[in-house]
PDB file of N, CA and C in Angstrom:
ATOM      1  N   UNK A   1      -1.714  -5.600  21.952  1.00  0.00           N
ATOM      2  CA  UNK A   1      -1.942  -6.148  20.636  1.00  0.00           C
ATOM      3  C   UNK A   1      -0.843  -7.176  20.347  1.00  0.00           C
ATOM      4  N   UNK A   2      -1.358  -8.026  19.981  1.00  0.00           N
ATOM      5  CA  UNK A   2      -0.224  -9.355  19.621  1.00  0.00           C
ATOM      6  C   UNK A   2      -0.045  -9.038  18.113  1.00  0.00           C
ATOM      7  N   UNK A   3       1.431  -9.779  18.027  1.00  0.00           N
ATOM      8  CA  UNK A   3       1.911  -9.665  16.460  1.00  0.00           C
ATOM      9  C   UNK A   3       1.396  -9.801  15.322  1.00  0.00           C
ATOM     10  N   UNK A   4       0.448 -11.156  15.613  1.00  0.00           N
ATOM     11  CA  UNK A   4      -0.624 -11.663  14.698  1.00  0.00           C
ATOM     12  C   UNK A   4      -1.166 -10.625  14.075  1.00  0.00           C
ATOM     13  N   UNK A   5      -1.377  -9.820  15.138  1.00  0.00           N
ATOM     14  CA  UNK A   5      -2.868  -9.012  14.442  1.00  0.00           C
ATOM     15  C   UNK A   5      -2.376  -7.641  14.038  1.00  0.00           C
ATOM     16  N   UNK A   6      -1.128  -7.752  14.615  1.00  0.00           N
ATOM     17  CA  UNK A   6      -0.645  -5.796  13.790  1.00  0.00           C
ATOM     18  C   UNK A   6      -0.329  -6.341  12.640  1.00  0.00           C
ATOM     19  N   UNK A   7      -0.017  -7.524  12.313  1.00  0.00           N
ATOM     20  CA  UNK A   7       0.391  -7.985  11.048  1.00  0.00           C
ATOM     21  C   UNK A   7      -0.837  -7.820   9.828  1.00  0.00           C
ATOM     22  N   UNK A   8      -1.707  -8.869  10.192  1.00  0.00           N
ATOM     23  CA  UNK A   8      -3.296  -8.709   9.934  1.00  0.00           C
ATOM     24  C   UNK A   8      -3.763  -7.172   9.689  1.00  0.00           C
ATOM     25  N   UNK A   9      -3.076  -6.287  10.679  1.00  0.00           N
ATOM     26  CA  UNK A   9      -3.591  -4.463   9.963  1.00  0.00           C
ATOM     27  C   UNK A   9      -2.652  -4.216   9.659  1.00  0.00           C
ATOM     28  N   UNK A  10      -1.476  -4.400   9.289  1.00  0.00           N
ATOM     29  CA  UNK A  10      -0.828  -4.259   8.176  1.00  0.00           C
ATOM     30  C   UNK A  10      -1.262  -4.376   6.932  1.00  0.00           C
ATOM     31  N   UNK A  11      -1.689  -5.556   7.006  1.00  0.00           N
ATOM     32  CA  UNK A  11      -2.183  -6.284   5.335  1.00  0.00           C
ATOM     33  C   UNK A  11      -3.372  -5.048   4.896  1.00  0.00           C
ATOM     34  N   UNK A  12      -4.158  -5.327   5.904  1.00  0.00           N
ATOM     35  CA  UNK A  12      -5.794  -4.557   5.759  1.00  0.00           C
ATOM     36  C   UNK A  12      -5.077  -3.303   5.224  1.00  0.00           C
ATOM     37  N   UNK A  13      -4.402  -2.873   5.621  1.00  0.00           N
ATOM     38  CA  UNK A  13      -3.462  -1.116   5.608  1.00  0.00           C
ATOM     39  C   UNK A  13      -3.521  -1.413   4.217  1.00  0.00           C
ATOM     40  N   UNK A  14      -2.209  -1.740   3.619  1.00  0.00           N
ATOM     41  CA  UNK A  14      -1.738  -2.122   2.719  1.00  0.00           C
ATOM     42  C   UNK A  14      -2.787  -2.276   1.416  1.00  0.00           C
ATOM     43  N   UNK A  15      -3.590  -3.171   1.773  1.00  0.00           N
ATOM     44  CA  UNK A  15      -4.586  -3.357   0.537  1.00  0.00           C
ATOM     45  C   UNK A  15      -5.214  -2.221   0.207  1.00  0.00           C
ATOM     46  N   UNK A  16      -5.973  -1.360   1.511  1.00  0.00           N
ATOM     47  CA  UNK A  16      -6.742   0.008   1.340  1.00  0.00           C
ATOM     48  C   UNK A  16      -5.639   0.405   0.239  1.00  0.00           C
ATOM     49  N   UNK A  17      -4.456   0.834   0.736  1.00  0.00           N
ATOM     50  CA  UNK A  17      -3.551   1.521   0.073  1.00  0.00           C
ATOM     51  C   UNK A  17      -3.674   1.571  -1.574  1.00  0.00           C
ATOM     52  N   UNK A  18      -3.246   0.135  -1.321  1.00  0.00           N
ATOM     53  CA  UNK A  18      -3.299  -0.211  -2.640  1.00  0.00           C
ATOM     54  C   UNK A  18      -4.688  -0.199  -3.839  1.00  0.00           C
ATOM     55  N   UNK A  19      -5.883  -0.055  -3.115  1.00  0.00           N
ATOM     56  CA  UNK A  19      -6.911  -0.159  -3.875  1.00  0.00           C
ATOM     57  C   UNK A  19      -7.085   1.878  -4.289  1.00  0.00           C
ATOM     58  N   UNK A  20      -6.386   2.354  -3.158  1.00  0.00           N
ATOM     59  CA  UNK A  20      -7.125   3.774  -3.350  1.00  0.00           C
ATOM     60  C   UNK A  20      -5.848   4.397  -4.514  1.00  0.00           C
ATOM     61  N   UNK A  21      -4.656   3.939  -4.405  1.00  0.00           N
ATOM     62  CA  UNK A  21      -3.867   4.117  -5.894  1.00  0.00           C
ATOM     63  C   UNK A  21      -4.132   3.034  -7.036  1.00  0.00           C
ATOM     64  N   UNK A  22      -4.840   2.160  -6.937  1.00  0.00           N
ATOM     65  CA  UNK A  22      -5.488   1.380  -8.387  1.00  0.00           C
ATOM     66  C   UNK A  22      -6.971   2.504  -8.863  1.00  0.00           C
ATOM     67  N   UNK A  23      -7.900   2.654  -7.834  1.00  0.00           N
ATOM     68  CA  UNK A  23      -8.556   3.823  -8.124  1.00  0.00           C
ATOM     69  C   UNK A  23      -8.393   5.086  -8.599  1.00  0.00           C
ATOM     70  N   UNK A  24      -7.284   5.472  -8.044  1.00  0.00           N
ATOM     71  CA  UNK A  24      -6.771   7.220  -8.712  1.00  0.00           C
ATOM     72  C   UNK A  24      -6.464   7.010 -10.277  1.00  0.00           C
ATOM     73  N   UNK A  25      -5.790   5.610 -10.779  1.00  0.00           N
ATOM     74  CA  UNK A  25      -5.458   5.311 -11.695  1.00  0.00           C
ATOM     75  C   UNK A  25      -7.281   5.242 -12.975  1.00  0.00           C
ATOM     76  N   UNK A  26      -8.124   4.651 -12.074  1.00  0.00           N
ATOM     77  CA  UNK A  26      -9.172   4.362 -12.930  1.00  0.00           C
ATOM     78  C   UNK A  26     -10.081   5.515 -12.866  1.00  0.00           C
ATOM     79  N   UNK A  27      -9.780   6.404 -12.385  1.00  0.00           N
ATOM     80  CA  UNK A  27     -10.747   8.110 -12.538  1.00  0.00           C
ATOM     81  C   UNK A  27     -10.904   8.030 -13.559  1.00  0.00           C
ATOM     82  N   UNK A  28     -12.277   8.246 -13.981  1.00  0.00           N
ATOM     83  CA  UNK A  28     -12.666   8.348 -15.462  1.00  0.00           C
ATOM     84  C   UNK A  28     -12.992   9.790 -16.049  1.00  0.00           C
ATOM     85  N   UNK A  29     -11.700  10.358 -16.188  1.00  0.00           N
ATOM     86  CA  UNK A  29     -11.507  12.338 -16.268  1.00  0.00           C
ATOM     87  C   UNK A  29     -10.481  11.962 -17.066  1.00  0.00           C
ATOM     88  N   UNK A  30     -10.848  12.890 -18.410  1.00  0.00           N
ATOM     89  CA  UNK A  30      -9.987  13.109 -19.336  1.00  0.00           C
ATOM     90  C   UNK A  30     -10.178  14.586 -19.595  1.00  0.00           C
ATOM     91  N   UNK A  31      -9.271  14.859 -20.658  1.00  0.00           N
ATOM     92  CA  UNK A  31      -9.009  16.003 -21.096  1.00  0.00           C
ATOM     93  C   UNK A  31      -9.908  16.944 -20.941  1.00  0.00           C
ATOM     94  N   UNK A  32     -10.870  16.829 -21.664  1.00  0.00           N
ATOM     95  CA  UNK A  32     -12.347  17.486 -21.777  1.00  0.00           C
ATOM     96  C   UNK A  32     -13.309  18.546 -20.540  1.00  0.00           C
ATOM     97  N   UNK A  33     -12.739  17.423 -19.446  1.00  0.00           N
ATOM     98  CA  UNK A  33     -13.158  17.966 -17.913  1.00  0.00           C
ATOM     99  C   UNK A  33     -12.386  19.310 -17.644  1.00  0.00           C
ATOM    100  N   UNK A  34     -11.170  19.475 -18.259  1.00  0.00           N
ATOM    101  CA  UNK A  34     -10.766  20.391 -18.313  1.00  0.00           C
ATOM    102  C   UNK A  34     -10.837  22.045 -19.139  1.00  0.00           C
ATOM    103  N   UNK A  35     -11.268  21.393 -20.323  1.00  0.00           N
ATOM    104  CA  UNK A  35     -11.427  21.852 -21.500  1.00  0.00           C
ATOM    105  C   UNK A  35     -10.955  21.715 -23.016  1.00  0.00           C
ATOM    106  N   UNK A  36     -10.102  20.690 -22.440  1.00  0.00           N
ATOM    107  CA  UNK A  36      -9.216  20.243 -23.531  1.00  0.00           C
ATOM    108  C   UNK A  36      -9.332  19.793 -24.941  1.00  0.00           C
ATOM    109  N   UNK A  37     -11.204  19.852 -24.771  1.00  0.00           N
ATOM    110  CA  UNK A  37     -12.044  19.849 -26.170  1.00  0.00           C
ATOM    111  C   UNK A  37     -12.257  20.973 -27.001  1.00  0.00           C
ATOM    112  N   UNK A  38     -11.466  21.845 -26.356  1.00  0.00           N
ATOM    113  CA  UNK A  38     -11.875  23.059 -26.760  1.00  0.00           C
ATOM    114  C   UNK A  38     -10.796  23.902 -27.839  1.00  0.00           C
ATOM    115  N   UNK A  39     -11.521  24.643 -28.796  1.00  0.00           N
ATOM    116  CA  UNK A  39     -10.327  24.944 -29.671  1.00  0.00           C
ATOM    117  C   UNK A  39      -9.286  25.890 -29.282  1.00  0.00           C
ATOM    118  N   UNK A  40      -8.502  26.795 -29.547  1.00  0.00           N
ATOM    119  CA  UNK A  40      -7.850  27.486 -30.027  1.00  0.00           C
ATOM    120  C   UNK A  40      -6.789  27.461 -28.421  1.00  0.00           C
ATOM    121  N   UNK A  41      -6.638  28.827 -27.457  1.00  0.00           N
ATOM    122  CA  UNK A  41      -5.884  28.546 -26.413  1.00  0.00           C
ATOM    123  C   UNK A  41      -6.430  28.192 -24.961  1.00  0.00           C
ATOM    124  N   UNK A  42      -7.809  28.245 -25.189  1.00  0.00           N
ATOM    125  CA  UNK A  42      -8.355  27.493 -23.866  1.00  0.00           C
ATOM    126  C   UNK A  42      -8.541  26.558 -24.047  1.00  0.00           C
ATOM    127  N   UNK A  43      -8.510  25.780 -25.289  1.00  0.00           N
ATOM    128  CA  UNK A  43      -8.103  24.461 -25.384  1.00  0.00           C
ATOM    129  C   UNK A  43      -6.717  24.027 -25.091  1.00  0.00           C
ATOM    130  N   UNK A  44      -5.633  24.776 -25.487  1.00  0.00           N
ATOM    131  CA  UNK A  44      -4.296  24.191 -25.440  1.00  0.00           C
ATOM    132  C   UNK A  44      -4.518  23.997 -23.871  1.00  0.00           C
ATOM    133  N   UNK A  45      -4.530  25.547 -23.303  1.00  0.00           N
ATOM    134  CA  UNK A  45      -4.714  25.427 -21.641  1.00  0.00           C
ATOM    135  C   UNK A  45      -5.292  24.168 -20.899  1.00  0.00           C
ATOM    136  N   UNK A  46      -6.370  23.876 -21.250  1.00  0.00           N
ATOM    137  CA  UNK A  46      -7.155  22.558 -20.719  1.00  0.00           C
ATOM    138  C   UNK A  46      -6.669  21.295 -20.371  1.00  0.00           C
ATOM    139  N   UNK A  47      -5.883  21.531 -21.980  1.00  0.00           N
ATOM    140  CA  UNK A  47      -5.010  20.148 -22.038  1.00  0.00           C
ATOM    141  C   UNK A  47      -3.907  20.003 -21.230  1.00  0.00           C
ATOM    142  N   UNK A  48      -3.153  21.362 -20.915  1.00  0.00           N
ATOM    143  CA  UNK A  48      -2.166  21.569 -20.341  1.00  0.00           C
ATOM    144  C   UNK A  48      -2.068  21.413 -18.920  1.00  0.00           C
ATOM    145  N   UNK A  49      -3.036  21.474 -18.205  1.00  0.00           N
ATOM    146  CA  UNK A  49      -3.940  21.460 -17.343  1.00  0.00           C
ATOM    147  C   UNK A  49      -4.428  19.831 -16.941  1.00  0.00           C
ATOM    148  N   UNK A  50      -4.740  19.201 -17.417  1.00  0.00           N
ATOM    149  CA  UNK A  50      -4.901  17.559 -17.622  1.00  0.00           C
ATOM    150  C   UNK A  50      -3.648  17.011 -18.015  1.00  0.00           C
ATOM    151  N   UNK A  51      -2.522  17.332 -18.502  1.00  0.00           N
ATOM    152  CA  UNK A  51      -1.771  16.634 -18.365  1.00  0.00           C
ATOM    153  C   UNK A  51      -0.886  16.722 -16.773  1.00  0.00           C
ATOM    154  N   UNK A  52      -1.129  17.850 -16.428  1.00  0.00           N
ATOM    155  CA  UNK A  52      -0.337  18.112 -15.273  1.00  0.00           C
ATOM    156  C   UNK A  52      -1.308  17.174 -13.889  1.00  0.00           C
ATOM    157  N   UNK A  53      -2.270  17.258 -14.154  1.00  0.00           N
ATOM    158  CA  UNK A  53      -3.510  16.954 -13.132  1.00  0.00           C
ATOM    159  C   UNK A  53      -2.729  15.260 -13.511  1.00  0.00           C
ATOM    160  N   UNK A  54      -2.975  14.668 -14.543  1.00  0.00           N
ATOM    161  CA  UNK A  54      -2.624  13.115 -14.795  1.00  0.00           C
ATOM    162  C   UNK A  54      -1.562  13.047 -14.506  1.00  0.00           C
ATOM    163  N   UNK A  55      -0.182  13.408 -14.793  1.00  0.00           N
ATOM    164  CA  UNK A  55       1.043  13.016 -14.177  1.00  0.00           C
ATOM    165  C   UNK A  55       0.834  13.595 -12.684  1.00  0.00           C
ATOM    166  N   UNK A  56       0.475  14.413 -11.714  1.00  0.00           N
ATOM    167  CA  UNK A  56       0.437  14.017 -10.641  1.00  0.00           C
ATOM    168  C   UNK A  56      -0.585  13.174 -10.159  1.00  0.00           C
ATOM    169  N   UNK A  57      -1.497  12.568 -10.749  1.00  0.00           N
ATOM    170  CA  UNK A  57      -2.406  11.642 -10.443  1.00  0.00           C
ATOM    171  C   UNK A  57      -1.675  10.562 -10.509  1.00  0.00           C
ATOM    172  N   UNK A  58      -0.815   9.977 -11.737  1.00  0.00           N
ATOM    173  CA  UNK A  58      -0.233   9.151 -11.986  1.00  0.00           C
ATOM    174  C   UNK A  58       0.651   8.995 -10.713  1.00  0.00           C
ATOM    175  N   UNK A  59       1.344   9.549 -10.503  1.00  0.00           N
ATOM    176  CA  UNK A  59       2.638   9.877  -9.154  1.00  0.00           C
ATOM    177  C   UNK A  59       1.858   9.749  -8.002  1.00  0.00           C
ATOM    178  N   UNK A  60       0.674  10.110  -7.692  1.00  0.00           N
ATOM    179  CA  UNK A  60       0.557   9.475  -5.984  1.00  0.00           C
ATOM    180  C   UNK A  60       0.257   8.322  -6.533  1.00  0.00           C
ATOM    181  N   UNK A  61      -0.907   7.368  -7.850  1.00  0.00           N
ATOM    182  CA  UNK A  61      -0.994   6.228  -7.578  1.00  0.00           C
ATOM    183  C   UNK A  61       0.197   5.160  -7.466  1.00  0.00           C
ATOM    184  N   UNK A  62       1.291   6.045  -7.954  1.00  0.00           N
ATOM    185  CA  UNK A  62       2.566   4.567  -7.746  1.00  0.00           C
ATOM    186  C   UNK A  62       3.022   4.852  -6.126  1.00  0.00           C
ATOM    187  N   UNK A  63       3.127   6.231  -5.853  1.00  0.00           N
ATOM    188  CA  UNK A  63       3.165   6.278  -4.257  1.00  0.00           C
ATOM    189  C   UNK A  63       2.495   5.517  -3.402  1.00  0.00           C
ATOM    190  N   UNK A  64       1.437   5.209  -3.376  1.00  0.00           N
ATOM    191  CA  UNK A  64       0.264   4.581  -2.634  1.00  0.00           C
ATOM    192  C   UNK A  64       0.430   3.121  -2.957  1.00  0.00           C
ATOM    193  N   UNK A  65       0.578   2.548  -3.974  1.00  0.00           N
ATOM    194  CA  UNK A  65       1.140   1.466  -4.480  1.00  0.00           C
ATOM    195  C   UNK A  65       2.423   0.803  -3.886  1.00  0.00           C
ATOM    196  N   UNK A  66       3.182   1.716  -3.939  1.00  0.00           N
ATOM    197  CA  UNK A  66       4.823   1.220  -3.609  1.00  0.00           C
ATOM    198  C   UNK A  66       4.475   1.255  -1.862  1.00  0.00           C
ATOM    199  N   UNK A  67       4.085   2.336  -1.197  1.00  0.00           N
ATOM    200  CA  UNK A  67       3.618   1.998   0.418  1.00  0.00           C
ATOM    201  C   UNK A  67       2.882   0.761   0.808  1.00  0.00           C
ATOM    202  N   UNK A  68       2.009   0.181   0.021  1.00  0.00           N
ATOM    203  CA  UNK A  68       1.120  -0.533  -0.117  1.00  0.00           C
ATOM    204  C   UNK A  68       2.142  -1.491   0.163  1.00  0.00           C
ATOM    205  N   UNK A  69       3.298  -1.836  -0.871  1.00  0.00           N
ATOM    206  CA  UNK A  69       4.001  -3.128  -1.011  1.00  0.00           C
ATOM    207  C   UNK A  69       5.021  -3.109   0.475  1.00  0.00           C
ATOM    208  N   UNK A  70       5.407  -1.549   0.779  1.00  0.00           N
ATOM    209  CA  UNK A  70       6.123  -1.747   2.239  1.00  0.00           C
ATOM    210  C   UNK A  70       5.650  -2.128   3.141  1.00  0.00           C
ATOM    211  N   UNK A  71       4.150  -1.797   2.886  1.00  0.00           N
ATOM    212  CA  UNK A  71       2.926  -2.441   4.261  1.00  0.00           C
ATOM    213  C   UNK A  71       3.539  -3.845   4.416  1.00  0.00           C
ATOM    214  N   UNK A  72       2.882  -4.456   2.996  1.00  0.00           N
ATOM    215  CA  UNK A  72       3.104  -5.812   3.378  1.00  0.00           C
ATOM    216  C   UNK A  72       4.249  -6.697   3.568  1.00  0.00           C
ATOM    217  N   UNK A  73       5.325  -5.612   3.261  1.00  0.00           N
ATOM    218  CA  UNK A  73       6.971  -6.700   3.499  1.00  0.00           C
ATOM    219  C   UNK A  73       6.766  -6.434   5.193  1.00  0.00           C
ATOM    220  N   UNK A  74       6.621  -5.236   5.639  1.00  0.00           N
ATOM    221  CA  UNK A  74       6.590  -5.321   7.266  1.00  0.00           C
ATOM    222  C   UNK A  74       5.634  -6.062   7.457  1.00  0.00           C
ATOM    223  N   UNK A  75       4.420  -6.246   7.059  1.00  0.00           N
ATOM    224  CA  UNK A  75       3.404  -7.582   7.504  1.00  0.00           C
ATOM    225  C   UNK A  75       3.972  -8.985   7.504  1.00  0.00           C
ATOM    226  N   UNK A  76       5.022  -9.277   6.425  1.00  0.00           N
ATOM    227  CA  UNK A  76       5.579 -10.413   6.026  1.00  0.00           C
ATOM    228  C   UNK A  76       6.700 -10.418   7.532  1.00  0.00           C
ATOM    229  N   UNK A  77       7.143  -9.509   7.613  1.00  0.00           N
ATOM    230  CA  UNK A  77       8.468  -9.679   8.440  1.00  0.00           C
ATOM    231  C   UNK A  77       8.007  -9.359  10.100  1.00  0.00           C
ATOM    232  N   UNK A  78       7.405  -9.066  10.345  1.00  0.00           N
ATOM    233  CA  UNK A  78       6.492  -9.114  11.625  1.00  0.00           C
ATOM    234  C   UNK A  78       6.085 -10.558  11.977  1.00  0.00           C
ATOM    235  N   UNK A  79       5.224 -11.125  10.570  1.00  0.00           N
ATOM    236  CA  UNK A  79       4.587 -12.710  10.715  1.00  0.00           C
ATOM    237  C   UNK A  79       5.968 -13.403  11.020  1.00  0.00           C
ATOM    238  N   UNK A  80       7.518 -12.932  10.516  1.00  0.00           N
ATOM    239  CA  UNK A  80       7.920 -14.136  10.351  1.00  0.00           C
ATOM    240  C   UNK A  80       9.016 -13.727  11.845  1.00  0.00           C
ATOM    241  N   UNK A  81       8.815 -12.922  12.299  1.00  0.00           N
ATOM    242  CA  UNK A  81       9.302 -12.383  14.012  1.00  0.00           C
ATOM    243  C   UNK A  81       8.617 -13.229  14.869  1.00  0.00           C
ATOM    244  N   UNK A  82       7.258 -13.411  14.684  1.00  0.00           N
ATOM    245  CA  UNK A  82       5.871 -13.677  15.456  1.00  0.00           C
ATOM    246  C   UNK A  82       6.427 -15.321  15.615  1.00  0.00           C
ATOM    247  N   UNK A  83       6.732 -15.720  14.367  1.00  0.00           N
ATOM    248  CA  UNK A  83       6.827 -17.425  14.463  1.00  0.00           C
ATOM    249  C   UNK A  83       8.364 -17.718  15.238  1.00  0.00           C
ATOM    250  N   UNK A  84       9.494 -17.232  15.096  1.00  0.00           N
ATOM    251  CA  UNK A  84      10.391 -17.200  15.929  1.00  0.00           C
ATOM    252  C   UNK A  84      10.498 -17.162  17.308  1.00  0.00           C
ATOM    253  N   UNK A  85       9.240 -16.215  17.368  1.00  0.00           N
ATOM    254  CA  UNK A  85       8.904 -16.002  19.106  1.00  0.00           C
ATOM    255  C   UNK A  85       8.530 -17.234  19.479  1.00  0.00           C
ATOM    256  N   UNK A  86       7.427 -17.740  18.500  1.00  0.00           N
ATOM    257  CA  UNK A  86       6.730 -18.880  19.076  1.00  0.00           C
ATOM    258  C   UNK A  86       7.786 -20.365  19.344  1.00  0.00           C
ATOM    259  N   UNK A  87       8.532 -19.975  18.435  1.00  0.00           N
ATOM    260  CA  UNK A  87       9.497 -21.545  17.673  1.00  0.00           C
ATOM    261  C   UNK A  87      10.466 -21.192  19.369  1.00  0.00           C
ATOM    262  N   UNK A  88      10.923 -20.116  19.637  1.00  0.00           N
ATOM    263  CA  UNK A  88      11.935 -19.502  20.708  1.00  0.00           C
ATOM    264  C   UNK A  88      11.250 -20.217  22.239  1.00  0.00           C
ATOM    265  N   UNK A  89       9.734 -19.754  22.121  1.00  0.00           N
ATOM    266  CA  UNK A  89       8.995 -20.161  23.677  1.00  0.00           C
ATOM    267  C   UNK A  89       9.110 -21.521  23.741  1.00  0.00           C
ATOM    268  N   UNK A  90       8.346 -21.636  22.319  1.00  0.00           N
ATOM    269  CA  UNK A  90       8.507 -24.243  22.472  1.00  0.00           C
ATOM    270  C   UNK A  90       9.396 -24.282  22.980  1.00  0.00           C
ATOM    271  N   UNK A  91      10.755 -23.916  21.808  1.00  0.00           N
ATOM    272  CA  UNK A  91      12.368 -24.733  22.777  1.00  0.00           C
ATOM    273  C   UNK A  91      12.260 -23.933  24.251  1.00  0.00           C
ATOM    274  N   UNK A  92      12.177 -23.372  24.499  1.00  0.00           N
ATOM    275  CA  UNK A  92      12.382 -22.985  25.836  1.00  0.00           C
ATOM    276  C   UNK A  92      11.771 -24.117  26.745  1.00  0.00           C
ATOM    277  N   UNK A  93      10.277 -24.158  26.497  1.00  0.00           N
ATOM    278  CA  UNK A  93      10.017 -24.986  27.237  1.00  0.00           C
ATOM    279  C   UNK A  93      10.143 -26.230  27.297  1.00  0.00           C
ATOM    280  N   UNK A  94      10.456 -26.740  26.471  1.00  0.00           N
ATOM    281  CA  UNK A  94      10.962 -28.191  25.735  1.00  0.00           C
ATOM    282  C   UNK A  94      12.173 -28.351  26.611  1.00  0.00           C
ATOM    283  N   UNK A  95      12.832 -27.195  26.792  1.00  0.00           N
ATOM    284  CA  UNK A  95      14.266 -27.184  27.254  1.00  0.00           C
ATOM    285  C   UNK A  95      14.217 -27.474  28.574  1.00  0.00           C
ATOM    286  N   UNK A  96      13.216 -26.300  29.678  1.00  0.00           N
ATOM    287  CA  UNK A  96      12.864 -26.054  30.806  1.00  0.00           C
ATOM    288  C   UNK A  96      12.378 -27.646  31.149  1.00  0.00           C
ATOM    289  N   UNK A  97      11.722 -28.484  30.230  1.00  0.00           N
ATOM    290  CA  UNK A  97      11.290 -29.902  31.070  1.00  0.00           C
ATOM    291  C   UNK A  97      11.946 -30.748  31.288  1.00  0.00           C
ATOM    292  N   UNK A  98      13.281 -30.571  30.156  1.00  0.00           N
ATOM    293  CA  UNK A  98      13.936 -31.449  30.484  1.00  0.00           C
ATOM    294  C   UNK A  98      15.124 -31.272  31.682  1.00  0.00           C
ATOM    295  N   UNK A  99      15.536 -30.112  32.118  1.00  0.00           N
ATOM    296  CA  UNK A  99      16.266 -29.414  33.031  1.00  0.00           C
ATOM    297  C   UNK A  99      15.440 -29.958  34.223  1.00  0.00           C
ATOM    298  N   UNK A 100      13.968 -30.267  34.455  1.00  0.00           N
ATOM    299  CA  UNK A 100      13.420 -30.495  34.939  1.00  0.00           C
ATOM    300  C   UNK A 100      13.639 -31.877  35.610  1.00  0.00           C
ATOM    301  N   UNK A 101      13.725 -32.431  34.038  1.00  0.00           N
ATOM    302  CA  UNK A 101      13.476 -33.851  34.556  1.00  0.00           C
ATOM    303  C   UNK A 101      14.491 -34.458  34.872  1.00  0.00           C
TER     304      UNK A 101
END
């Protein structure tokens, strides 16, 4: 596999990532799913219950998010390895012709 393209599934990585913690964020589950509509202490419970469910919902989507953004600094810093290599082979050979000539 050339650099190009682990870079390229990096990104692809990265975006999944990032779309499946923008999704956890847009679950459309509130309180209610729990019971949290409900009066007296199986209501408190419900709620109690949905808030815990949402702050760890909340917490993997910034997890998945923040991986997301490491994907792509190693995608960034891979691409910019990849062009060094390339910039490294020219002079080489640039170099090699004239040793040549």
């Amino acid at each position: 596999m050339r650099l190009d393209d682990l870079s390229v599934r990096l990104d692809v990585a990265g975006d999944a990532l990032a779309e499946a913690g923008n999704a956890l964020e847009r679950l459309p589950i509130g309180a209610e799913t729990f019971g949290g509509d409900a009066r007296g202490q199986l209501g408190e419970l419900g709620r109690q219950l949905y808030a815990g469910w949402a702050a760890a919902t909340a917490a993997r989507a910034r997890e998945a998010n923040a991986h997301a953004e490491r994907l792509a600094a190693a995608a960034t810093g891979i691409r910019v390895v990849a062009a060094g290599y390339r910039d490294a082979e020219r002079c080489g050979g640039e170099r090699g012709r004239e040793d040549a000539g």
